[in-house]
PDB file of N, CA and C in Angstrom:
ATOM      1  N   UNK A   1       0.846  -1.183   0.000  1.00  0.00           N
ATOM      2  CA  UNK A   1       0.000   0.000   0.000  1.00  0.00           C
ATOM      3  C   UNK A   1       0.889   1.243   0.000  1.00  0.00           C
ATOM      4  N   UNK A   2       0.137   2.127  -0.788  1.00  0.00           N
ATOM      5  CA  UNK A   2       1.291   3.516  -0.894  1.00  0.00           C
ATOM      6  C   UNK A   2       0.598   4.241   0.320  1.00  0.00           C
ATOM      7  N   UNK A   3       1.994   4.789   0.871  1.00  0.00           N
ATOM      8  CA  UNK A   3       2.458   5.852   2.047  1.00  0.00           C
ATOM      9  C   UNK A   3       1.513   6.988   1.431  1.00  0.00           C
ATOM     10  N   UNK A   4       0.150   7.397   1.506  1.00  0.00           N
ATOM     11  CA  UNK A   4      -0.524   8.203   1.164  1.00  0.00           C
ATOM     12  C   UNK A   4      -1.847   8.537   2.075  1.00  0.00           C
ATOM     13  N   UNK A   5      -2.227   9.861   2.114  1.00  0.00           N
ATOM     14  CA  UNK A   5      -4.238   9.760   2.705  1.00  0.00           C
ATOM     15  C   UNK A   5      -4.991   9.637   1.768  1.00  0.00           C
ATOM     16  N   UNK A   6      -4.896   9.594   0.780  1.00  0.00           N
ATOM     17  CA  UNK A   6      -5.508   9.450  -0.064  1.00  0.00           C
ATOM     18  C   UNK A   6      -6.099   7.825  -0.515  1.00  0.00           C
ATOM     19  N   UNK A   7      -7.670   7.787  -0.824  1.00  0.00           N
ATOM     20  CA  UNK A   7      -7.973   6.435  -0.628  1.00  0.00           C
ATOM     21  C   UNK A   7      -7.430   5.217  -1.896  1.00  0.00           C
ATOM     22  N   UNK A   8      -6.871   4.777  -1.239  1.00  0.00           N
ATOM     23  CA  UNK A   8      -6.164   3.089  -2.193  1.00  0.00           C
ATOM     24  C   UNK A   8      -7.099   2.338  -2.901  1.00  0.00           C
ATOM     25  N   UNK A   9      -7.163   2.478  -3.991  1.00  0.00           N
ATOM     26  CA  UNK A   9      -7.578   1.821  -4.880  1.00  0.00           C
ATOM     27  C   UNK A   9      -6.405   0.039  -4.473  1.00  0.00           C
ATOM     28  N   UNK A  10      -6.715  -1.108  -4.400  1.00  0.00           N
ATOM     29  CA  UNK A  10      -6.381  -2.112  -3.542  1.00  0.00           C
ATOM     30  C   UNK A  10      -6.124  -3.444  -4.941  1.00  0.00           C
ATOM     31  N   UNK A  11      -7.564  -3.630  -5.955  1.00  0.00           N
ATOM     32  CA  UNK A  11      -7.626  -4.341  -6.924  1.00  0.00           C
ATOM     33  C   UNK A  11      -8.505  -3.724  -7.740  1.00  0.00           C
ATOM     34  N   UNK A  12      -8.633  -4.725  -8.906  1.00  0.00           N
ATOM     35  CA  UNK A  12      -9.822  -4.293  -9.927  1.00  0.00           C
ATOM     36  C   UNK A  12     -11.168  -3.743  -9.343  1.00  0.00           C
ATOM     37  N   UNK A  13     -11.159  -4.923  -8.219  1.00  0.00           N
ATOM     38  CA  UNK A  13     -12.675  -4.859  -7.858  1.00  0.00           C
ATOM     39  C   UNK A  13     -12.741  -3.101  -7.328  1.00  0.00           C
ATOM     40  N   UNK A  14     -11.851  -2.750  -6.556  1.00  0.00           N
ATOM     41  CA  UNK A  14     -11.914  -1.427  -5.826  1.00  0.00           C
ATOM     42  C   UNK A  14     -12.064  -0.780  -6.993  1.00  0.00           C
ATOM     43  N   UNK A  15     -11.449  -0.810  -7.980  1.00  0.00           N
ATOM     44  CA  UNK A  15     -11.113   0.155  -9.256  1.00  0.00           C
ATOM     45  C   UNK A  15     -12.492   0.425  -9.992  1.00  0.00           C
ATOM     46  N   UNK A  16     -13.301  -0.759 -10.044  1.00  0.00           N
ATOM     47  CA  UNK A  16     -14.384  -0.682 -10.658  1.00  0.00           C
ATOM     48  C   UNK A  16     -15.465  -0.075  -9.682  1.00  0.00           C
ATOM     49  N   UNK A  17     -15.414  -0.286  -8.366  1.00  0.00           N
ATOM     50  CA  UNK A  17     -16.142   0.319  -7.662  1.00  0.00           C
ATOM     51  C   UNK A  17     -16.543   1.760  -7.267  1.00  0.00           C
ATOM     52  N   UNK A  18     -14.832   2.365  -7.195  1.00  0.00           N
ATOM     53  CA  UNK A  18     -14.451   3.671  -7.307  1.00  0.00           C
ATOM     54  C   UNK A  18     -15.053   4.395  -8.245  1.00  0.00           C
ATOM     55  N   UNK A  19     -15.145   4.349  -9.195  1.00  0.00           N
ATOM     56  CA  UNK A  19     -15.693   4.330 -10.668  1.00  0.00           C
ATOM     57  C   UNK A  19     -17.051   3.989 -10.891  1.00  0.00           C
ATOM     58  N   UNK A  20     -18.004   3.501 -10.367  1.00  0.00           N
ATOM     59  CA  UNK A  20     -18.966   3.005  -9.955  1.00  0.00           C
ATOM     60  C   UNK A  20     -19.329   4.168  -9.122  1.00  0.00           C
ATOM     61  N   UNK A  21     -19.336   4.595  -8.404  1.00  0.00           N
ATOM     62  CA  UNK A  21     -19.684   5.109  -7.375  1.00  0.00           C
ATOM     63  C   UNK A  21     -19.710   6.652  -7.167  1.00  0.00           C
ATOM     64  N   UNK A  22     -18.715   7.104  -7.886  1.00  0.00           N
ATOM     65  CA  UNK A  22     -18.781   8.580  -8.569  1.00  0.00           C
ATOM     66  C   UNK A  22     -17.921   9.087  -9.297  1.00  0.00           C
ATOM     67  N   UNK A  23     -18.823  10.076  -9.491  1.00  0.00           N
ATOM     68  CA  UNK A  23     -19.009  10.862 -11.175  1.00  0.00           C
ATOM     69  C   UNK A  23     -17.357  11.116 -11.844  1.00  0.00           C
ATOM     70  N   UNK A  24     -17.075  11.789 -10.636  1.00  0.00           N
ATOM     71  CA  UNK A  24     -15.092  12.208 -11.537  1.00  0.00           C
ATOM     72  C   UNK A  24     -14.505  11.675 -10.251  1.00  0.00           C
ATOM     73  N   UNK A  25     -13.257  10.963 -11.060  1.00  0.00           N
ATOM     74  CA  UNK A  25     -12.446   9.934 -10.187  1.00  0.00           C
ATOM     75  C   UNK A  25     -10.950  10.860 -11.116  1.00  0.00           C
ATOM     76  N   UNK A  26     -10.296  10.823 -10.275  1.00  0.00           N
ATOM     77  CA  UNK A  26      -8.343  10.765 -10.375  1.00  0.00           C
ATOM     78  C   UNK A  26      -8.060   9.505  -9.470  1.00  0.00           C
ATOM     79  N   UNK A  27      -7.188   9.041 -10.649  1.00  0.00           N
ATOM     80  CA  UNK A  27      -6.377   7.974  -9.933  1.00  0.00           C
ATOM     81  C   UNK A  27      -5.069   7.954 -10.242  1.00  0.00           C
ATOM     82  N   UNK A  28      -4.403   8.087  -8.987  1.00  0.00           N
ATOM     83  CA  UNK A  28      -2.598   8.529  -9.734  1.00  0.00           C
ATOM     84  C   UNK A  28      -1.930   6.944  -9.533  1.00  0.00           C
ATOM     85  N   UNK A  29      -1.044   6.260 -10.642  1.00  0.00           N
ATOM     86  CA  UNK A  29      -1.129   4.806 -10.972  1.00  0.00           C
ATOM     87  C   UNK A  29       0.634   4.960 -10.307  1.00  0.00           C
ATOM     88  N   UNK A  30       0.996   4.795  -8.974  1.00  0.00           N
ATOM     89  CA  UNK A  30       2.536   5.512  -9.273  1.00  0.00           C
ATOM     90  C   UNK A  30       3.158   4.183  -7.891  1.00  0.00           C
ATOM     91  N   UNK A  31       4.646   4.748  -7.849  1.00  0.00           N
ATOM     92  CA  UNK A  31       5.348   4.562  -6.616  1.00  0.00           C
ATOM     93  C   UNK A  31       5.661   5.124  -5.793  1.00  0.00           C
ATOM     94  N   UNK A  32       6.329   4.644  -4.574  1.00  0.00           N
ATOM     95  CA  UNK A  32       7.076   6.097  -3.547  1.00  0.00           C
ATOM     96  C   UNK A  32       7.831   6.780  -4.162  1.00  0.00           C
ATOM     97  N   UNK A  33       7.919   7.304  -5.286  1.00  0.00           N
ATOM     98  CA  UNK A  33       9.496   7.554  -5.914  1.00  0.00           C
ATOM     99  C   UNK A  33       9.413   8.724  -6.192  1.00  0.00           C
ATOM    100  N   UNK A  34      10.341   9.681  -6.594  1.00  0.00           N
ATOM    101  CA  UNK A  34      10.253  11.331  -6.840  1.00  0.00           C
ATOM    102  C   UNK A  34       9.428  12.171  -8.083  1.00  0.00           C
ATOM    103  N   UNK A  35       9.275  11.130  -8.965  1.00  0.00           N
ATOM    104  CA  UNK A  35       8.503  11.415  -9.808  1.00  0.00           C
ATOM    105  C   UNK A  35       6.834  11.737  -9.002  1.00  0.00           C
ATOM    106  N   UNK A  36       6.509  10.742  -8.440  1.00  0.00           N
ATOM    107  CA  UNK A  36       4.708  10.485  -7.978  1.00  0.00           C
ATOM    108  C   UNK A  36       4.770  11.339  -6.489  1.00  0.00           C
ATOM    109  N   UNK A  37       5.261  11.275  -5.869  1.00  0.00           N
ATOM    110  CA  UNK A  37       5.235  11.817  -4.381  1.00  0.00           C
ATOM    111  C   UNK A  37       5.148  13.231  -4.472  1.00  0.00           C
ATOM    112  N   UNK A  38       5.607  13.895  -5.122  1.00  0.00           N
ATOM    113  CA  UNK A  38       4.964  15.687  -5.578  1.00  0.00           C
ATOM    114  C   UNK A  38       3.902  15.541  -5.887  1.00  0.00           C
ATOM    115  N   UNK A  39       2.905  14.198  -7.196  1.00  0.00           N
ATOM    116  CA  UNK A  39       1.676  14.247  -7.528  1.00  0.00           C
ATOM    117  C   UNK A  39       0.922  14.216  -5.945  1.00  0.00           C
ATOM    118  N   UNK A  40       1.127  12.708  -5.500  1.00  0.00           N
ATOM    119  CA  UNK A  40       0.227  12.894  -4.469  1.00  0.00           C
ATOM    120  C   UNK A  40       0.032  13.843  -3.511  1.00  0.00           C
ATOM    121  N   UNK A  41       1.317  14.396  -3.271  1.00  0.00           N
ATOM    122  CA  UNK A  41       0.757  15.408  -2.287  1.00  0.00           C
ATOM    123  C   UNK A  41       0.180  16.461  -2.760  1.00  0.00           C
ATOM    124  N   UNK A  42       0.318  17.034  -4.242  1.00  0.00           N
ATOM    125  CA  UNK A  42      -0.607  18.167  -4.660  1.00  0.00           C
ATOM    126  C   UNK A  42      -2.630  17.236  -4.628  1.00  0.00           C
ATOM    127  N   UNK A  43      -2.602  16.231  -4.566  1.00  0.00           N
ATOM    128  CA  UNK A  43      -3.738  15.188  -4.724  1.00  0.00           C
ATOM    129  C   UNK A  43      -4.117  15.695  -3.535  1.00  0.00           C
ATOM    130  N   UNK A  44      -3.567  15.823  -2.307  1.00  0.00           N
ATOM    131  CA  UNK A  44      -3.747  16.149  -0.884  1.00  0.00           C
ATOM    132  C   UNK A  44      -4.382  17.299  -0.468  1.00  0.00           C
ATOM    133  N   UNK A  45      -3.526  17.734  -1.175  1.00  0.00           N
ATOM    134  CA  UNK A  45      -3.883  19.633  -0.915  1.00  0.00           C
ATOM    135  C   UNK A  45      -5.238  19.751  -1.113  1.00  0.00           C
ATOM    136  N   UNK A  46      -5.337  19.240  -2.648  1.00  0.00           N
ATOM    137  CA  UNK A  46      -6.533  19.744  -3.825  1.00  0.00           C
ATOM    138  C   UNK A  46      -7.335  18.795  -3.516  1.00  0.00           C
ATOM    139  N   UNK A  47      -7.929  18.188  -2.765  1.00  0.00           N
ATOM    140  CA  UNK A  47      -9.011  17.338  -2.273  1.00  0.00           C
ATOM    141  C   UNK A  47     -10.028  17.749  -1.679  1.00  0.00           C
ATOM    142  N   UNK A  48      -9.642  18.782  -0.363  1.00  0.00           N
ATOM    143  CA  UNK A  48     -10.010  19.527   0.315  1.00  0.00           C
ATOM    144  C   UNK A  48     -11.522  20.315  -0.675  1.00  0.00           C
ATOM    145  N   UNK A  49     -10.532  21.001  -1.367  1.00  0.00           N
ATOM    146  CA  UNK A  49     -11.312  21.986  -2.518  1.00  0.00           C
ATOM    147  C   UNK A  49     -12.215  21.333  -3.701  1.00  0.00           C
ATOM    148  N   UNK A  50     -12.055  19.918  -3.794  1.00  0.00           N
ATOM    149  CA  UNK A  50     -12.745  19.469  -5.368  1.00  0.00           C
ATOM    150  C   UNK A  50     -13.768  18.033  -4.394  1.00  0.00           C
ATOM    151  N   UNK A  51     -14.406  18.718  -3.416  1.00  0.00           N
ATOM    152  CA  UNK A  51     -15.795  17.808  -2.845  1.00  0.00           C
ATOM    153  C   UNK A  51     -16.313  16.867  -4.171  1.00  0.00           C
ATOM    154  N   UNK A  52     -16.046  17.283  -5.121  1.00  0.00           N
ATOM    155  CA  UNK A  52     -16.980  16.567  -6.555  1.00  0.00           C
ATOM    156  C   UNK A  52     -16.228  15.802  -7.068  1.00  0.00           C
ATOM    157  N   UNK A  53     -14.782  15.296  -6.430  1.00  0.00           N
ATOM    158  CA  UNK A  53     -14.175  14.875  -7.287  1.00  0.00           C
ATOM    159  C   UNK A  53     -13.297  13.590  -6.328  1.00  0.00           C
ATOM    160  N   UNK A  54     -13.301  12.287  -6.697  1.00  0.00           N
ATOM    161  CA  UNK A  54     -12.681  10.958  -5.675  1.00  0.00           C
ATOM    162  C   UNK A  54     -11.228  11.282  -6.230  1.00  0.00           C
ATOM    163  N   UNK A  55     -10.396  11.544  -5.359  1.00  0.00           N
ATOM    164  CA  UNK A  55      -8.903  11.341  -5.361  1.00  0.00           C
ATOM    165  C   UNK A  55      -8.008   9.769  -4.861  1.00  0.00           C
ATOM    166  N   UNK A  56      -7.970   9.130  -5.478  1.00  0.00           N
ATOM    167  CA  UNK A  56      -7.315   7.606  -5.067  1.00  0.00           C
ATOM    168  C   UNK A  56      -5.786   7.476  -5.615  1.00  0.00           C
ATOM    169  N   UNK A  57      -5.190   7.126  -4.993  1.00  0.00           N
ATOM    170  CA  UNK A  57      -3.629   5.893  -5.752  1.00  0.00           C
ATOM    171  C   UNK A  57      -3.916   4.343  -5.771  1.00  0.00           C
ATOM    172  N   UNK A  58      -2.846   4.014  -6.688  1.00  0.00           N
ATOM    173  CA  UNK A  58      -3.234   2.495  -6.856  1.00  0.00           C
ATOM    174  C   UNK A  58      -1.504   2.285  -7.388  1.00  0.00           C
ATOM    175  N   UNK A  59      -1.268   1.536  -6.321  1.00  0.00           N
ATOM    176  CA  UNK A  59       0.487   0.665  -6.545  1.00  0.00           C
ATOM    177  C   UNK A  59       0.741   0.073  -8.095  1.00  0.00           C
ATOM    178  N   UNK A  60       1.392   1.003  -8.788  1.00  0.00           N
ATOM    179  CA  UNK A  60       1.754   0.632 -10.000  1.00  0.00           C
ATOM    180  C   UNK A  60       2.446  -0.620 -10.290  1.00  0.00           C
ATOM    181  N   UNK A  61       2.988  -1.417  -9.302  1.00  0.00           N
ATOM    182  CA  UNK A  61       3.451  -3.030  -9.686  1.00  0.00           C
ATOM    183  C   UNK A  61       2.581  -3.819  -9.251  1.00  0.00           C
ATOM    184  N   UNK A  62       1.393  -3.598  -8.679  1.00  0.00           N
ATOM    185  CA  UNK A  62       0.763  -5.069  -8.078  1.00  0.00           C
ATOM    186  C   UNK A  62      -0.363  -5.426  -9.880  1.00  0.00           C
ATOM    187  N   UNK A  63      -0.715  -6.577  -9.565  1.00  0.00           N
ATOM    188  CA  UNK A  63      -1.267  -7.087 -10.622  1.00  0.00           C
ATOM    189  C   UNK A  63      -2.643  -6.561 -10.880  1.00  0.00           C
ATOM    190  N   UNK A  64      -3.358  -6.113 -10.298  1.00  0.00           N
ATOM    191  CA  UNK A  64      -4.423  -5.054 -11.061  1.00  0.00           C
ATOM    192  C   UNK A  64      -4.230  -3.989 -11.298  1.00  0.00           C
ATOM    193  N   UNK A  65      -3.138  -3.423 -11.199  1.00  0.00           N
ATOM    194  CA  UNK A  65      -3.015  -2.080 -11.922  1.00  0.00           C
ATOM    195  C   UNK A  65      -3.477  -2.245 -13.061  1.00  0.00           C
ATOM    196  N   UNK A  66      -3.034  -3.350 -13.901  1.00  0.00           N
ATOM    197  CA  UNK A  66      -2.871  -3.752 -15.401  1.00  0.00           C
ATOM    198  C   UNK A  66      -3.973  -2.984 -15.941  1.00  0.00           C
ATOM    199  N   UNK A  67      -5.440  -2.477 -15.175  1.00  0.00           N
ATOM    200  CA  UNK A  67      -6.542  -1.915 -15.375  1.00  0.00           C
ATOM    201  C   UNK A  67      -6.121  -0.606 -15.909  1.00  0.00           C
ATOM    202  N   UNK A  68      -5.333  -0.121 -14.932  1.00  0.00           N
ATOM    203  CA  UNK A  68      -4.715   1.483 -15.387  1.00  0.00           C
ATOM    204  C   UNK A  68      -3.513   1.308 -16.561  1.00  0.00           C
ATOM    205  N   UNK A  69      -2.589   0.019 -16.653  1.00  0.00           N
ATOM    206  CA  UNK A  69      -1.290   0.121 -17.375  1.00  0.00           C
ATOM    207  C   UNK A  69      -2.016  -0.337 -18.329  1.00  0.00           C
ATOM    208  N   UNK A  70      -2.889  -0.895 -18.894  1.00  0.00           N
ATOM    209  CA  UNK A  70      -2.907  -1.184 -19.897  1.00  0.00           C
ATOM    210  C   UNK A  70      -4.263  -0.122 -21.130  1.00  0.00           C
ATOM    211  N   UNK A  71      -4.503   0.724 -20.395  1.00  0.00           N
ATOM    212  CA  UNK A  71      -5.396   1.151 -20.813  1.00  0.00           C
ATOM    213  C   UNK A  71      -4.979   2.373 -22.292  1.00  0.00           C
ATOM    214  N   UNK A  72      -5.827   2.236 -23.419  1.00  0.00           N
ATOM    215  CA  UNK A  72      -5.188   2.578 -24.506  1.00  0.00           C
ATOM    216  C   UNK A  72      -4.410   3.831 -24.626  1.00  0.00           C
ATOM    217  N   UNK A  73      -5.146   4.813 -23.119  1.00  0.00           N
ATOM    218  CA  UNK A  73      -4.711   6.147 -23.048  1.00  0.00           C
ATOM    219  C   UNK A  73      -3.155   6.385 -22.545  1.00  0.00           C
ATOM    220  N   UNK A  74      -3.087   5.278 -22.471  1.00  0.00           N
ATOM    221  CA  UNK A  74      -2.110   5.021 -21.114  1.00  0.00           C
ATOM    222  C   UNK A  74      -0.649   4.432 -21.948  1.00  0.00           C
ATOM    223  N   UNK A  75      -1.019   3.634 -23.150  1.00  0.00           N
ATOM    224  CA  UNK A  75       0.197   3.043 -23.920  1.00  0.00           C
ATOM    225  C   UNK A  75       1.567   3.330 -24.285  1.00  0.00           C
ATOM    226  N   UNK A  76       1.155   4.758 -24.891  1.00  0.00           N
ATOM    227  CA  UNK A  76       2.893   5.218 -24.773  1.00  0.00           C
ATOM    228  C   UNK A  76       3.404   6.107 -23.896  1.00  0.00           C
ATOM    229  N   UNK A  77       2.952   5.893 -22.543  1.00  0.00           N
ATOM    230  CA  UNK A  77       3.313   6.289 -21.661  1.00  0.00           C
ATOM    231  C   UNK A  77       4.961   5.569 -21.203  1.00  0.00           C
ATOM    232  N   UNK A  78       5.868   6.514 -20.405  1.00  0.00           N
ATOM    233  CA  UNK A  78       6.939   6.073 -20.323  1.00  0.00           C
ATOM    234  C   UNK A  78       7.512   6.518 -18.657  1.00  0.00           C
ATOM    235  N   UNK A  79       6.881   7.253 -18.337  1.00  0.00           N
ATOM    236  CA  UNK A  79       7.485   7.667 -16.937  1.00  0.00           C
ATOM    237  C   UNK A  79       6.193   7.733 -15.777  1.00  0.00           C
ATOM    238  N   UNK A  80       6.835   7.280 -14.545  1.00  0.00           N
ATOM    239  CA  UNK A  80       5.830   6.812 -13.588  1.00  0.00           C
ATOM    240  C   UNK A  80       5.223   8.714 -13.343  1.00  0.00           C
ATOM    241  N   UNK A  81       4.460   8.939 -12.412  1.00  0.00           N
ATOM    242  CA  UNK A  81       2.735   8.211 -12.195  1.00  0.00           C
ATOM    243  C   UNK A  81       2.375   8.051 -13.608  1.00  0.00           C
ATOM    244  N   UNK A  82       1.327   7.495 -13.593  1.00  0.00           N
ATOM    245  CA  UNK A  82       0.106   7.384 -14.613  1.00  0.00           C
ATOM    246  C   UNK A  82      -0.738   7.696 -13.780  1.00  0.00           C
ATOM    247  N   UNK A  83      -1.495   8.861 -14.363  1.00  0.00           N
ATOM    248  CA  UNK A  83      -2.360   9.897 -13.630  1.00  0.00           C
ATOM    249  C   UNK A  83      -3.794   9.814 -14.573  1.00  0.00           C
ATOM    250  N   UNK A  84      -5.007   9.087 -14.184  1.00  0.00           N
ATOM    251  CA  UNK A  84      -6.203   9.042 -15.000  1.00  0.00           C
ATOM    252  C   UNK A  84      -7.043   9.476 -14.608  1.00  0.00           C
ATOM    253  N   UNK A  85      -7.734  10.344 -15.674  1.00  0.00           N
ATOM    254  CA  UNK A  85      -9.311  11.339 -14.822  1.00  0.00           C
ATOM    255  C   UNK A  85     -10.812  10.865 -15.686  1.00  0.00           C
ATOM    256  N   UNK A  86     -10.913  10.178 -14.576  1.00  0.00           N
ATOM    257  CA  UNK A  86     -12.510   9.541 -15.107  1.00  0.00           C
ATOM    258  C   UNK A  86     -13.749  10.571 -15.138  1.00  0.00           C
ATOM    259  N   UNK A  87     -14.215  10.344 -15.714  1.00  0.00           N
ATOM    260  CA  UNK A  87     -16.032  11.283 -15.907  1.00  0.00           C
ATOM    261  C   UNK A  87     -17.271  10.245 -16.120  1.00  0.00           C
ATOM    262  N   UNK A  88     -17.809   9.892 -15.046  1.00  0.00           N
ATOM    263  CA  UNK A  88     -19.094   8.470 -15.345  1.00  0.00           C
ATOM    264  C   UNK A  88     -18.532   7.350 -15.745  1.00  0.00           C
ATOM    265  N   UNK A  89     -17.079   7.080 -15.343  1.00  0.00           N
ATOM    266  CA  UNK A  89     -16.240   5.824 -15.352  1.00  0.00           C
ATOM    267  C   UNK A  89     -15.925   5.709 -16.866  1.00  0.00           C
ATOM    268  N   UNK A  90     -15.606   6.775 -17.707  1.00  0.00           N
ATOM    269  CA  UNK A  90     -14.818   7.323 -18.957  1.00  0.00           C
ATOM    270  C   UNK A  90     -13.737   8.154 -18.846  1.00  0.00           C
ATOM    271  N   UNK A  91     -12.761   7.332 -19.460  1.00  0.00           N
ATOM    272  CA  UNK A  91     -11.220   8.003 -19.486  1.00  0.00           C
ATOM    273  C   UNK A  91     -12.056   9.683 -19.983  1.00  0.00           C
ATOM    274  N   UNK A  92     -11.153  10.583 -19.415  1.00  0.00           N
ATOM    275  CA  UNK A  92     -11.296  12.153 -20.096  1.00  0.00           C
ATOM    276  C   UNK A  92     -10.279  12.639 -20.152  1.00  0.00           C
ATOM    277  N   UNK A  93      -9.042  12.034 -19.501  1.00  0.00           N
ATOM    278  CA  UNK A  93      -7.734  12.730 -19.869  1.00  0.00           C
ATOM    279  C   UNK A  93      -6.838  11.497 -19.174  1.00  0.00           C
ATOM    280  N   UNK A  94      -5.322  11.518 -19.736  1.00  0.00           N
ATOM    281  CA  UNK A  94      -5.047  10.830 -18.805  1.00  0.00           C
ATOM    282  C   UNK A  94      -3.113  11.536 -19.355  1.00  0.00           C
ATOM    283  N   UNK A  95      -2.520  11.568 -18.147  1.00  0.00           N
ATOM    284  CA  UNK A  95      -0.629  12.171 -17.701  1.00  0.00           C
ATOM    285  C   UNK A  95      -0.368  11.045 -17.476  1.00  0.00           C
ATOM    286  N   UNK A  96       1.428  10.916 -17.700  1.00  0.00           N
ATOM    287  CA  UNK A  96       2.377  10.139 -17.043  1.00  0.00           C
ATOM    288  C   UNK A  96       3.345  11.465 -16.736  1.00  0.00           C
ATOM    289  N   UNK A  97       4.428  10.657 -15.683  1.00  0.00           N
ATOM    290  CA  UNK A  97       5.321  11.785 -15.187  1.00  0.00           C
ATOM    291  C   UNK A  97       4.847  12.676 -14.150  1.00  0.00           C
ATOM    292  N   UNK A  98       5.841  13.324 -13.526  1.00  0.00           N
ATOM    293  CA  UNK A  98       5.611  14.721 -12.475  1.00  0.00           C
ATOM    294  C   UNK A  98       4.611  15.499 -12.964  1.00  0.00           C
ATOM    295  N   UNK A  99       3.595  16.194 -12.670  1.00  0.00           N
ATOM    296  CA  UNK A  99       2.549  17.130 -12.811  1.00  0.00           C
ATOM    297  C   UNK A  99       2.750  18.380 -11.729  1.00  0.00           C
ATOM    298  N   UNK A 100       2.662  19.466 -11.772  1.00  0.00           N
ATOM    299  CA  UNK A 100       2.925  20.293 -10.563  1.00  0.00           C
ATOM    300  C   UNK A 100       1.091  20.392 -10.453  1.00  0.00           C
ATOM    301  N   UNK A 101       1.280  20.762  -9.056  1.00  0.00           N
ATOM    302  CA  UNK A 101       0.019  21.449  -8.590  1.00  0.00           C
ATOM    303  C   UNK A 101      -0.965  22.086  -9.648  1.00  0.00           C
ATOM    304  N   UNK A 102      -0.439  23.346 -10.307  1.00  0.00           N
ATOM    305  CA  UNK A 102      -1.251  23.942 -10.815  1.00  0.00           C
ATOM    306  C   UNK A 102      -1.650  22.697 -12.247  1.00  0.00           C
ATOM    307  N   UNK A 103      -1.079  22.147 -12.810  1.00  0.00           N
ATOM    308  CA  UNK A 103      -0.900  21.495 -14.242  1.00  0.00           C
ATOM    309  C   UNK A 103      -2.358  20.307 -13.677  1.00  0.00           C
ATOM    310  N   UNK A 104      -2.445  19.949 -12.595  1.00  0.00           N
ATOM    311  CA  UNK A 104      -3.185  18.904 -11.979  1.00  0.00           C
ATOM    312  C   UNK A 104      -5.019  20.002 -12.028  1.00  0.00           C
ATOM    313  N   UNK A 105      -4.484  20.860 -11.523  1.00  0.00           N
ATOM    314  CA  UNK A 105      -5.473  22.095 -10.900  1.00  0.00           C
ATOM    315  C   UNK A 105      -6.301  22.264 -12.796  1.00  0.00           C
ATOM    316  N   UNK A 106      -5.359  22.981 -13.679  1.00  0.00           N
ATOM    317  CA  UNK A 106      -6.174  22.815 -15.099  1.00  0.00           C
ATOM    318  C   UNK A 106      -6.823  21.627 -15.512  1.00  0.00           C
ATOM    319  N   UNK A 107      -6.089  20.600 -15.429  1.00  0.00           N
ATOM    320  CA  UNK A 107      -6.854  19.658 -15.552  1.00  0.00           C
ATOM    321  C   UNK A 107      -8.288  19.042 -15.231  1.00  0.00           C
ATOM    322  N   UNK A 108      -8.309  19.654 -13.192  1.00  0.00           N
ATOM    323  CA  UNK A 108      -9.398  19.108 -12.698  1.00  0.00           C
ATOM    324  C   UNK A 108     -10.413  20.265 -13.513  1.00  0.00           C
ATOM    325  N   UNK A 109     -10.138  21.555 -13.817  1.00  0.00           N
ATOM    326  CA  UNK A 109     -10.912  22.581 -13.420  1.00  0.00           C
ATOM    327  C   UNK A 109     -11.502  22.306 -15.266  1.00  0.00           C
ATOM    328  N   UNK A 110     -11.207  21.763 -15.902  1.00  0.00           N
ATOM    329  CA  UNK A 110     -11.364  21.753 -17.901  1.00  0.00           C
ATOM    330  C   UNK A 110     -12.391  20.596 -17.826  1.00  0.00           C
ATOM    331  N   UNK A 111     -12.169  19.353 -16.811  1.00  0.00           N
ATOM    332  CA  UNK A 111     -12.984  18.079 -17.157  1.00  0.00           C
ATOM    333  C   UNK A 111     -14.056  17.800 -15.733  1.00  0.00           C
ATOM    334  N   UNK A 112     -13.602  18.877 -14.648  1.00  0.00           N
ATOM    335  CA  UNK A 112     -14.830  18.618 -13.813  1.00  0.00           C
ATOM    336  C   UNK A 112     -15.296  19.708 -13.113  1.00  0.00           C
ATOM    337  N   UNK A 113     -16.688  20.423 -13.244  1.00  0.00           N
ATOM    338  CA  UNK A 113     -17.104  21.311 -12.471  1.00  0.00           C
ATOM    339  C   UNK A 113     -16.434  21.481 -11.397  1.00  0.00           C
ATOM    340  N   UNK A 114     -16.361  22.570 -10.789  1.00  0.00           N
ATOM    341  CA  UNK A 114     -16.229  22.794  -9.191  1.00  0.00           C
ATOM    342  C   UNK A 114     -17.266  23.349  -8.663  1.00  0.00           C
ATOM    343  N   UNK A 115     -17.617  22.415  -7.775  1.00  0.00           N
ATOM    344  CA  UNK A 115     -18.559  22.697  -5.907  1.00  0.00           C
ATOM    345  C   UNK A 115     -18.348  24.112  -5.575  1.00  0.00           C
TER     346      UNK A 115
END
């Protein structure tokens, strides 16, 4: 489980549930490593502020990630996180790599209302 507050997406089943359950989902697909650990904690900050929006991680080596690694948006991706923003459990955008705060912030603010 990743060193995060943010809620763990665990397996598929969580993944589909998450997604299931509401409307705009981020899920950052990453490790402890320097690349993802700036994402999540801007994930932290900006949680607070986006009530409309599920913020989760999900351990990029365990075997259901494959949900997030393999997904078409996701293919030529090359550097950890894989960062995916669902809308009614539809890809609407999806990053690999470091994201700063604000780059995360356009994103939420282009594909999901704010509360």
């Amino acid at each position: 489980m990743l060193r995060t507050n943010l809620t763990h997406v665990l397996s598929k089943e969580d993944h589909a549930k998450v997604l299931q359950e509401n409307e705009n989902v981020m899920i950052c697909c990453g490790r402890m490593g320097p690349m993802c650990i700036p994402v999540y904690e801007s994930m932290e900050e900006l949680e607070p502020e986006y009530s409309n929006v599920k913020f989760a991680d999900m351990e990029f080596d365990s075997a259901d990630a494959a949900v997030i690694r393999n997904l078409p948006e996701c293919r030529s991706f090359q550097g950890l996180p894989f960062v995916v923003y669902y809308k009614n459990g539809k890809v609407v955008k999806a990053t690999s790599s470091i994201q700063s705060k604000e780059q995360i912030t356009e994103i939420l603010d282009q594909n999901f209302k704010k509360n």
